[in-house]
C-alpha atoms as a PDB file:
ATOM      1  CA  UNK A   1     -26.796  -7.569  37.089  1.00  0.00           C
ATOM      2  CA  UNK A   2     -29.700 -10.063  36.522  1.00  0.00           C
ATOM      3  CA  UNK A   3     -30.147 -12.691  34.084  1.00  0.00           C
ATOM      4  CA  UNK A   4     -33.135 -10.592  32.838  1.00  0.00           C
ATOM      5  CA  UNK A   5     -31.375  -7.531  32.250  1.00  0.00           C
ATOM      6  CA  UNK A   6     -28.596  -9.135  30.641  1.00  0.00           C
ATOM      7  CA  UNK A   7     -30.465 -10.322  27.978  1.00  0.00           C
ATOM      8  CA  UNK A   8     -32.577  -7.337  27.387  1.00  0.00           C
ATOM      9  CA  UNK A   9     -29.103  -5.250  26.794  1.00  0.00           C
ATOM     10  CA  UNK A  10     -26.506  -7.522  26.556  1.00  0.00           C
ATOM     11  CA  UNK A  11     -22.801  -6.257  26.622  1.00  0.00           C
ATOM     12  CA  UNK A  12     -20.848  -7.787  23.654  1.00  0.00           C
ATOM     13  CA  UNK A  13     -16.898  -7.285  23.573  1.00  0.00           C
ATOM     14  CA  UNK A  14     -15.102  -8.429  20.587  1.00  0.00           C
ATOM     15  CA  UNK A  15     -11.381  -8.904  21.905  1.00  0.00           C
ATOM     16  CA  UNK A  16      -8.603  -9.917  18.859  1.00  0.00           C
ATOM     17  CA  UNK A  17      -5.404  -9.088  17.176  1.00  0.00           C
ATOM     18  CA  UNK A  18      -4.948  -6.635  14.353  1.00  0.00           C
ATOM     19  CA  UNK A  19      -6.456  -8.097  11.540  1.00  0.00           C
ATOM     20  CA  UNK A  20      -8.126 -10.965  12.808  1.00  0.00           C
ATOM     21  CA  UNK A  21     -11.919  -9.705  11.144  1.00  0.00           C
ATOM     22  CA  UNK A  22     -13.442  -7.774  14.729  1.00  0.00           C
ATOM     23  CA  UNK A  23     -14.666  -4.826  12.721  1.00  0.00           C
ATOM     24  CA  UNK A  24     -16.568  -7.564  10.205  1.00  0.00           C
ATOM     25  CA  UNK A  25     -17.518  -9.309  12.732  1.00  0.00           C
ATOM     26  CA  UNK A  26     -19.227  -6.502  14.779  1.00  0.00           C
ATOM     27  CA  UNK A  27     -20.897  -4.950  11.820  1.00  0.00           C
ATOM     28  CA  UNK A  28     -22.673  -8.297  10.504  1.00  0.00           C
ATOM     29  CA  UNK A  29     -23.566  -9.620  13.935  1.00  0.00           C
ATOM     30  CA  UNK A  30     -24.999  -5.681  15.157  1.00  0.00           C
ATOM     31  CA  UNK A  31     -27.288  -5.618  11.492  1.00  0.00           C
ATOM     32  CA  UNK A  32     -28.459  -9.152  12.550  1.00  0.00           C
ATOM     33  CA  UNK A  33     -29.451  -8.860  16.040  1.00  0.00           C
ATOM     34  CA  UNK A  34     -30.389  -5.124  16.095  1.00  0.00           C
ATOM     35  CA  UNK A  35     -27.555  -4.185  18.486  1.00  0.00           C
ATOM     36  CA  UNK A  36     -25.609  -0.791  18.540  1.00  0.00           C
ATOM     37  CA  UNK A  37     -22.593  -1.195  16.981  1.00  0.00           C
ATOM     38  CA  UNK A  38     -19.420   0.306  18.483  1.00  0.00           C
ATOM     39  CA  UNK A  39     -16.067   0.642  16.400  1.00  0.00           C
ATOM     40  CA  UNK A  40     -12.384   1.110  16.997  1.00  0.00           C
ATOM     41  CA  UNK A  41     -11.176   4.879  16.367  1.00  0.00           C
ATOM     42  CA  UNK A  42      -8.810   3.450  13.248  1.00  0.00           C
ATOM     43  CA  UNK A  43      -8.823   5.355  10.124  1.00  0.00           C
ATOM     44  CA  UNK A  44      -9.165   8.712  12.009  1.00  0.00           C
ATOM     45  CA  UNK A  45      -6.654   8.066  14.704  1.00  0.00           C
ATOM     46  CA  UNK A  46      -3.693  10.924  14.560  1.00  0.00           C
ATOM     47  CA  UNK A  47      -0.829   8.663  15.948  1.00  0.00           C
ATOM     48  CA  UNK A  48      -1.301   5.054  14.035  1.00  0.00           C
ATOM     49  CA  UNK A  49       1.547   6.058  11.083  1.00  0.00           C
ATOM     50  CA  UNK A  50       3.786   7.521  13.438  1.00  0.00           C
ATOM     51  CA  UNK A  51       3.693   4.603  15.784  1.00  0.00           C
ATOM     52  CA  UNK A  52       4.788   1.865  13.262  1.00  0.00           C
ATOM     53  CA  UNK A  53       7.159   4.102  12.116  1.00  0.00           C
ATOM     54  CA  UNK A  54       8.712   4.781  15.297  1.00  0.00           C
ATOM     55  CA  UNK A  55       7.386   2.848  18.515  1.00  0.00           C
ATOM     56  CA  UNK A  56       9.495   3.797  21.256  1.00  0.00           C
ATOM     57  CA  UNK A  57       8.473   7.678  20.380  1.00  0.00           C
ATOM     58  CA  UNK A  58       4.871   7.389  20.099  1.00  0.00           C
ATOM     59  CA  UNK A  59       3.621   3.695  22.306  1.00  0.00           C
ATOM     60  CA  UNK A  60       2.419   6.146  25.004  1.00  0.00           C
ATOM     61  CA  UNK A  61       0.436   9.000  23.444  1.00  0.00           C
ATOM     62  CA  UNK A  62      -1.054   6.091  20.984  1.00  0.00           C
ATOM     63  CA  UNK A  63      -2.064   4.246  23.831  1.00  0.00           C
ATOM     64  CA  UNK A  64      -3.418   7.647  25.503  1.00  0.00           C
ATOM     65  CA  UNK A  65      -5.304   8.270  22.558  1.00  0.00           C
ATOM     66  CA  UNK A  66      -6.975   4.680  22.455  1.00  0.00           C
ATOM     67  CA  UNK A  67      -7.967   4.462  25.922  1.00  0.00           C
ATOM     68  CA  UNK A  68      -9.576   8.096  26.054  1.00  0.00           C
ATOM     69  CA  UNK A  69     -11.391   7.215  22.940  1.00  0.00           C
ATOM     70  CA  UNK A  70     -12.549   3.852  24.497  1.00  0.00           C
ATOM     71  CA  UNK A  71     -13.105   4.997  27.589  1.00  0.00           C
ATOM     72  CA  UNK A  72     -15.864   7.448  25.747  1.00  0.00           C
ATOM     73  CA  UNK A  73     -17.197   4.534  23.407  1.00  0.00           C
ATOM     74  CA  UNK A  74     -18.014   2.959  27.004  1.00  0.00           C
ATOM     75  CA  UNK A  75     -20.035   5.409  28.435  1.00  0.00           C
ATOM     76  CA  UNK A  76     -21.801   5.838  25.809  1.00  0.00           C
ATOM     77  CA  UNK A  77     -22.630   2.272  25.316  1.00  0.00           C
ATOM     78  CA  UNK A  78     -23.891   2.655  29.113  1.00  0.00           C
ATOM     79  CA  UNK A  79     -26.713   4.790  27.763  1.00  0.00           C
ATOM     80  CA  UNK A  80     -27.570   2.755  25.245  1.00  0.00           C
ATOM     81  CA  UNK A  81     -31.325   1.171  24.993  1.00  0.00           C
ATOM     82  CA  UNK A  82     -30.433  -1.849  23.305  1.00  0.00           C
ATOM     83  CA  UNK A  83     -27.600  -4.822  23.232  1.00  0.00           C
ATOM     84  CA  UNK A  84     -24.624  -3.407  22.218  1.00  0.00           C
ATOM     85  CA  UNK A  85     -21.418  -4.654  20.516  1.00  0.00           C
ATOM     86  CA  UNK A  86     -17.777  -3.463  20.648  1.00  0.00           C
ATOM     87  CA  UNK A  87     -15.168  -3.725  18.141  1.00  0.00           C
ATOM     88  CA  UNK A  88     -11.697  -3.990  20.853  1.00  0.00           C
ATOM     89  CA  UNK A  89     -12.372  -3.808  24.139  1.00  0.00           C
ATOM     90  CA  UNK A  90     -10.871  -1.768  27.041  1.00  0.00           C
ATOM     91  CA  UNK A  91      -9.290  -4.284  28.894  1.00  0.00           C
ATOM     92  CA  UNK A  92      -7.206  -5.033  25.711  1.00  0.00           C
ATOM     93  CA  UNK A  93      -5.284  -1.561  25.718  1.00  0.00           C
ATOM     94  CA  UNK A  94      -3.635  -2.833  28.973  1.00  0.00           C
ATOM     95  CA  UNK A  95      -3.342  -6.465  29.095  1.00  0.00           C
ATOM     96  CA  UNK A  96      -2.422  -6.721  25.681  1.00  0.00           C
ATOM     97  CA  UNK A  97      -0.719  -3.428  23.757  1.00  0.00           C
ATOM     98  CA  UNK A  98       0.622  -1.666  26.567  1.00  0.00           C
ATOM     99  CA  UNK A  99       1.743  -4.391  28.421  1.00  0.00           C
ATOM    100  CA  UNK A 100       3.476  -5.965  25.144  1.00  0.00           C
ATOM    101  CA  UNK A 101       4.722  -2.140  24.366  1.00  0.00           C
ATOM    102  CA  UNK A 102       6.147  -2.317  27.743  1.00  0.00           C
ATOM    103  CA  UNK A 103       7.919  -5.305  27.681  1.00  0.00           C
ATOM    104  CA  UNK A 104       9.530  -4.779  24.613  1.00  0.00           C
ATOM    105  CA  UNK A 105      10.650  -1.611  25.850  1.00  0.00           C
ATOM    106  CA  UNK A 106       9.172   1.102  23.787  1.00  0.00           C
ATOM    107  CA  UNK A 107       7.269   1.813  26.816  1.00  0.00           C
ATOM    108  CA  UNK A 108       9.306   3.429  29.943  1.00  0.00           C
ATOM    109  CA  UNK A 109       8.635   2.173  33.511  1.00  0.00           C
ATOM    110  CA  UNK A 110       7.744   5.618  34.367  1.00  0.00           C
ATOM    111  CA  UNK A 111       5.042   5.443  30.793  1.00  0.00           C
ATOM    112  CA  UNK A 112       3.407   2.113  31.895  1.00  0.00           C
ATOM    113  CA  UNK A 113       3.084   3.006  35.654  1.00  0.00           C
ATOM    114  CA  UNK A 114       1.451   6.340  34.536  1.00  0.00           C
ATOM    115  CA  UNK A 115      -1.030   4.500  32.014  1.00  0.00           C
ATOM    116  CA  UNK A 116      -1.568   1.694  34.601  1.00  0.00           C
ATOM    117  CA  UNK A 117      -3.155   4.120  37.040  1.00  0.00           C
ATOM    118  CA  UNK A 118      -5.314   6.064  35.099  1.00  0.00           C
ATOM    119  CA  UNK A 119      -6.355   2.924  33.387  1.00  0.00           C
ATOM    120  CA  UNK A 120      -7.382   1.521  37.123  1.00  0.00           C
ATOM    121  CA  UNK A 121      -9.135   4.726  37.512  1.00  0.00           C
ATOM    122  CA  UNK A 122     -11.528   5.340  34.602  1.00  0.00           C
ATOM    123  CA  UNK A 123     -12.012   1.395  34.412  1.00  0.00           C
ATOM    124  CA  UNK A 124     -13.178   1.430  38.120  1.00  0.00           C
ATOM    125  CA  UNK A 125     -16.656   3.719  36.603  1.00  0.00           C
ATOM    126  CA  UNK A 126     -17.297   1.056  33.893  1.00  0.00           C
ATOM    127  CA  UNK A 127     -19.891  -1.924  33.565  1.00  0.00           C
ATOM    128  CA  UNK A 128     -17.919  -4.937  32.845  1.00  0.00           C
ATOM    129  CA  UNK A 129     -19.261  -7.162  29.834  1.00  0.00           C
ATOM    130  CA  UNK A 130     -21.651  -9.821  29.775  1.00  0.00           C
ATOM    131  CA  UNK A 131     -19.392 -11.587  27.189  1.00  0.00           C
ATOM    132  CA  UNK A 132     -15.989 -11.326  25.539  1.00  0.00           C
ATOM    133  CA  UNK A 133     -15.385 -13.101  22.210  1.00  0.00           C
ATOM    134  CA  UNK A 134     -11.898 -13.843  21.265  1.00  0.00           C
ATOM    135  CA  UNK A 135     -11.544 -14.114  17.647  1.00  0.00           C
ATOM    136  CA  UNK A 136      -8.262 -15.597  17.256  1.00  0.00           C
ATOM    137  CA  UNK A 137      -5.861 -17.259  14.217  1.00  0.00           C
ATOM    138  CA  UNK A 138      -2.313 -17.572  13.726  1.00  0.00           C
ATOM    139  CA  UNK A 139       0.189 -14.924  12.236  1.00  0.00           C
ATOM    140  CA  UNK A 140       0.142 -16.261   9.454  1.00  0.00           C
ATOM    141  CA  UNK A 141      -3.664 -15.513   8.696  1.00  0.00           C
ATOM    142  CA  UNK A 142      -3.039 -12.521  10.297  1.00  0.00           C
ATOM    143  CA  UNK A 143      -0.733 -10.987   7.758  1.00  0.00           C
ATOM    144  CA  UNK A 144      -2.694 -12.376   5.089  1.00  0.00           C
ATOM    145  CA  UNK A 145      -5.844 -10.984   6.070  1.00  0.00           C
ATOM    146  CA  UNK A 146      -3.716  -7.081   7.188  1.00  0.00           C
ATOM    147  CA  UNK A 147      -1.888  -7.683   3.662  1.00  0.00           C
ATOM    148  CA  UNK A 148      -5.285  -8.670   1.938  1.00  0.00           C
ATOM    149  CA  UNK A 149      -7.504  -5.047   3.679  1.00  0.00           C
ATOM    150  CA  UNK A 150      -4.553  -3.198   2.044  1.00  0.00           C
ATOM    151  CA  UNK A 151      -4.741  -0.363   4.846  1.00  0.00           C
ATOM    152  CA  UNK A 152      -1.320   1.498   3.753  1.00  0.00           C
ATOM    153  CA  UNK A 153      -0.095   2.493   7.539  1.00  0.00           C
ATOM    154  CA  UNK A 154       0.196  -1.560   8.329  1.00  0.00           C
ATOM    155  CA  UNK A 155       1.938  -2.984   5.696  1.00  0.00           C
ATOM    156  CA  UNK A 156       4.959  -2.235   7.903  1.00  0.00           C
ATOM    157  CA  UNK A 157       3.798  -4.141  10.608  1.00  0.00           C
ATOM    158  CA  UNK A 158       6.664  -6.352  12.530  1.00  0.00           C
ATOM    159  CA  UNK A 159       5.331 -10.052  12.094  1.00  0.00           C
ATOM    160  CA  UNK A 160       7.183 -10.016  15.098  1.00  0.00           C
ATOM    161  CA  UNK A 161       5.540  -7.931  16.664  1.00  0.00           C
ATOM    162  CA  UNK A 162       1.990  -9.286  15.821  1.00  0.00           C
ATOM    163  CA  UNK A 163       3.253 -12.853  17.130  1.00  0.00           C
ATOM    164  CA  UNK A 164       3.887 -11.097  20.747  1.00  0.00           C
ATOM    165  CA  UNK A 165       0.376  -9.576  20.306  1.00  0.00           C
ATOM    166  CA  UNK A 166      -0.877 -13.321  19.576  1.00  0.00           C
ATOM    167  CA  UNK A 167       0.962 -14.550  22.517  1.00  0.00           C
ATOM    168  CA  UNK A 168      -0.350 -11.748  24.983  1.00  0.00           C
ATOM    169  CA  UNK A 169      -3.601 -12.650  23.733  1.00  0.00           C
ATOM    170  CA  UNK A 170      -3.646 -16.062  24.920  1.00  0.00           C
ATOM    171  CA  UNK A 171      -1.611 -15.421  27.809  1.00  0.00           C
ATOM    172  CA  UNK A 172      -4.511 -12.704  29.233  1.00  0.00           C
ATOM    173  CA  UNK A 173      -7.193 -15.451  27.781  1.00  0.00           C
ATOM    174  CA  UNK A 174      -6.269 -18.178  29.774  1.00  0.00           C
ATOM    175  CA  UNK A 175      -6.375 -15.843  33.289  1.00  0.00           C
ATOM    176  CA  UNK A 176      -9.053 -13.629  32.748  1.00  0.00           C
ATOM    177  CA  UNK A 177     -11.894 -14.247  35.711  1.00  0.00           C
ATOM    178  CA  UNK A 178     -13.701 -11.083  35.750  1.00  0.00           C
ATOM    179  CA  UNK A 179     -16.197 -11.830  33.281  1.00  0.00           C
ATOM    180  CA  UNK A 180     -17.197 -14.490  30.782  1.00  0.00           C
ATOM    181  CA  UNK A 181     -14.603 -15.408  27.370  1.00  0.00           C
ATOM    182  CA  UNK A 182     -15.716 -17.577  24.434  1.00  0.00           C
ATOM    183  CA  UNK A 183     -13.027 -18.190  22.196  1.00  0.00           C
ATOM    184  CA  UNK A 184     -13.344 -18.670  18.539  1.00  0.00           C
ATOM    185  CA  UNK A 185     -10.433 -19.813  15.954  1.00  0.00           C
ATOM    186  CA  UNK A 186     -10.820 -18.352  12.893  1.00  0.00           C
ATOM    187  CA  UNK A 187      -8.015 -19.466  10.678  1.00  0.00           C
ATOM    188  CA  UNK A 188     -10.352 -21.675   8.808  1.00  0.00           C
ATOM    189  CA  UNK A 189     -13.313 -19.116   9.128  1.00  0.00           C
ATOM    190  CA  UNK A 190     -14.078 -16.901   6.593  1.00  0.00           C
ATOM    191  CA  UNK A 191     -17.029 -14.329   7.553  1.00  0.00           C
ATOM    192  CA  UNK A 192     -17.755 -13.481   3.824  1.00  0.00           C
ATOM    193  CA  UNK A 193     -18.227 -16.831   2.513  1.00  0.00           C
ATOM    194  CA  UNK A 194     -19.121 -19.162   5.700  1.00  0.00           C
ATOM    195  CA  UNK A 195     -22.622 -18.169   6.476  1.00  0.00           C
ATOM    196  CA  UNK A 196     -23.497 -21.581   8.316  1.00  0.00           C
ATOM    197  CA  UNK A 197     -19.978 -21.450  10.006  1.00  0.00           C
ATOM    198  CA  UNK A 198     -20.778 -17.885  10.998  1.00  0.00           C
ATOM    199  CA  UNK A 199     -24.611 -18.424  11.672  1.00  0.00           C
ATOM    200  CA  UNK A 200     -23.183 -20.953  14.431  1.00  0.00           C
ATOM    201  CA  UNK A 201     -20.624 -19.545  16.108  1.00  0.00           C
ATOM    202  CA  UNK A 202     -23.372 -16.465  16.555  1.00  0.00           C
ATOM    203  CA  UNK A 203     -25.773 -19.404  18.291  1.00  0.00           C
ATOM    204  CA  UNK A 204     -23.011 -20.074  20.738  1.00  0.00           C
ATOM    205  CA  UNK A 205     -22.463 -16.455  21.355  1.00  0.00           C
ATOM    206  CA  UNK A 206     -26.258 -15.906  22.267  1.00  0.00           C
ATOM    207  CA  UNK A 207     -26.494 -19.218  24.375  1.00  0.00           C
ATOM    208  CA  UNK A 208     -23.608 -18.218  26.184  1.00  0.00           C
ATOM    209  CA  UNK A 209     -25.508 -14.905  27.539  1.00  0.00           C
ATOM    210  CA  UNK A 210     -28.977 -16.207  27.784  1.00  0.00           C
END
């Protein structure tokens, strides 16, 4: 793809832990630039409850669920006259959940081998992104801020369990050469309040794909 025709549409993915702000983050930066918009399936998503409750049962038809409903949110975004943003991006639901869910082994060998190809197959039919942003912070400001949005179905969340998430992320960070990562830390960042904070990292973002 061209220079040109990256900045006419650009492809914004917003990769980050739970909690870290991606959903804020998409919204303001989508009103601000005049970008589509494009949001995790969370509060409508039939599996979320059950899977905290009980991971080893229900790690593989949540992670069927979110990579059919990505995999839709990315053609769609395909057709899509303008720049677009996404909230989570597809290459997270391998290199980060189901890889994690896998290793801690609430994921059979059989389960990940079965989500690894079909993930290889539908990904194979995608544009990649002009840009991923990693928001990232601790777990500490992670279970402040999931504590803080008061969504009932996390409050359970492991801490342990976000601090493997946190350490998948930086592991698939550092090796990722398929397309371009800026990485923003954000335990000192606070979208609501820091509008010059915010106003800049947005700069970098749009340098980084002109």
């Amino acid at each position: 793809m061209s220079n040109q025709a990256k900045t006419k549409y650009p492809f914004i993915g917003l990769a980050g832990n739970i909690g870290v702000g991606k959903t804020t983050f998409t919204t303001r930066m989508a009103e601000r630039q005049g970008w589509a918009p494009f949001f995790e399936s969370v509060s409508d998503n039939p599996y979320l409850g059950d899977f905290y409750g009980d991971m080893k049962r229900w790690s593989f038809n949540l992670q069927i669920y979110f990579l059919h409903k990505r995999f839709e949110s990315h053609l769609d975004m395909s057709k899509t006259k303008s720049g677009v943003i996404q909230d989570r991006t597809i290459y997270e639901d391998v290199e980060i959940f189901a890889r994690n869910l896998h290793e801690m082994g609430n994921l059979s060998d059989r389960d990940w081998e079965n989500y690894c190809g079909l993930f290889s197959a539908m990904t194979s039919f995608l544009k990649k992104p002009d840009l991923i942003v990693y928001l990232r912070a601790s777990t500490d400001t992670l279970l402040s801020r999931i504590h803080s949005r008061g969504r009932e179905y996390e409050q359970s969340i492991d801490p342990e369990y976000l601090h493997s998430l946190n350490i998948s992320y930086d592991k698939w960070i550092s090796s990722v050469k398929e397309y371009p990562v800026l990485t923003i830390e954000t335990d000192e960042f606070n979208i609501f309040n820091d509008t010059d904070h915010y106003i800049e990292i947005e700069d970098r973002i749009l340098k980084s794909i002109s």
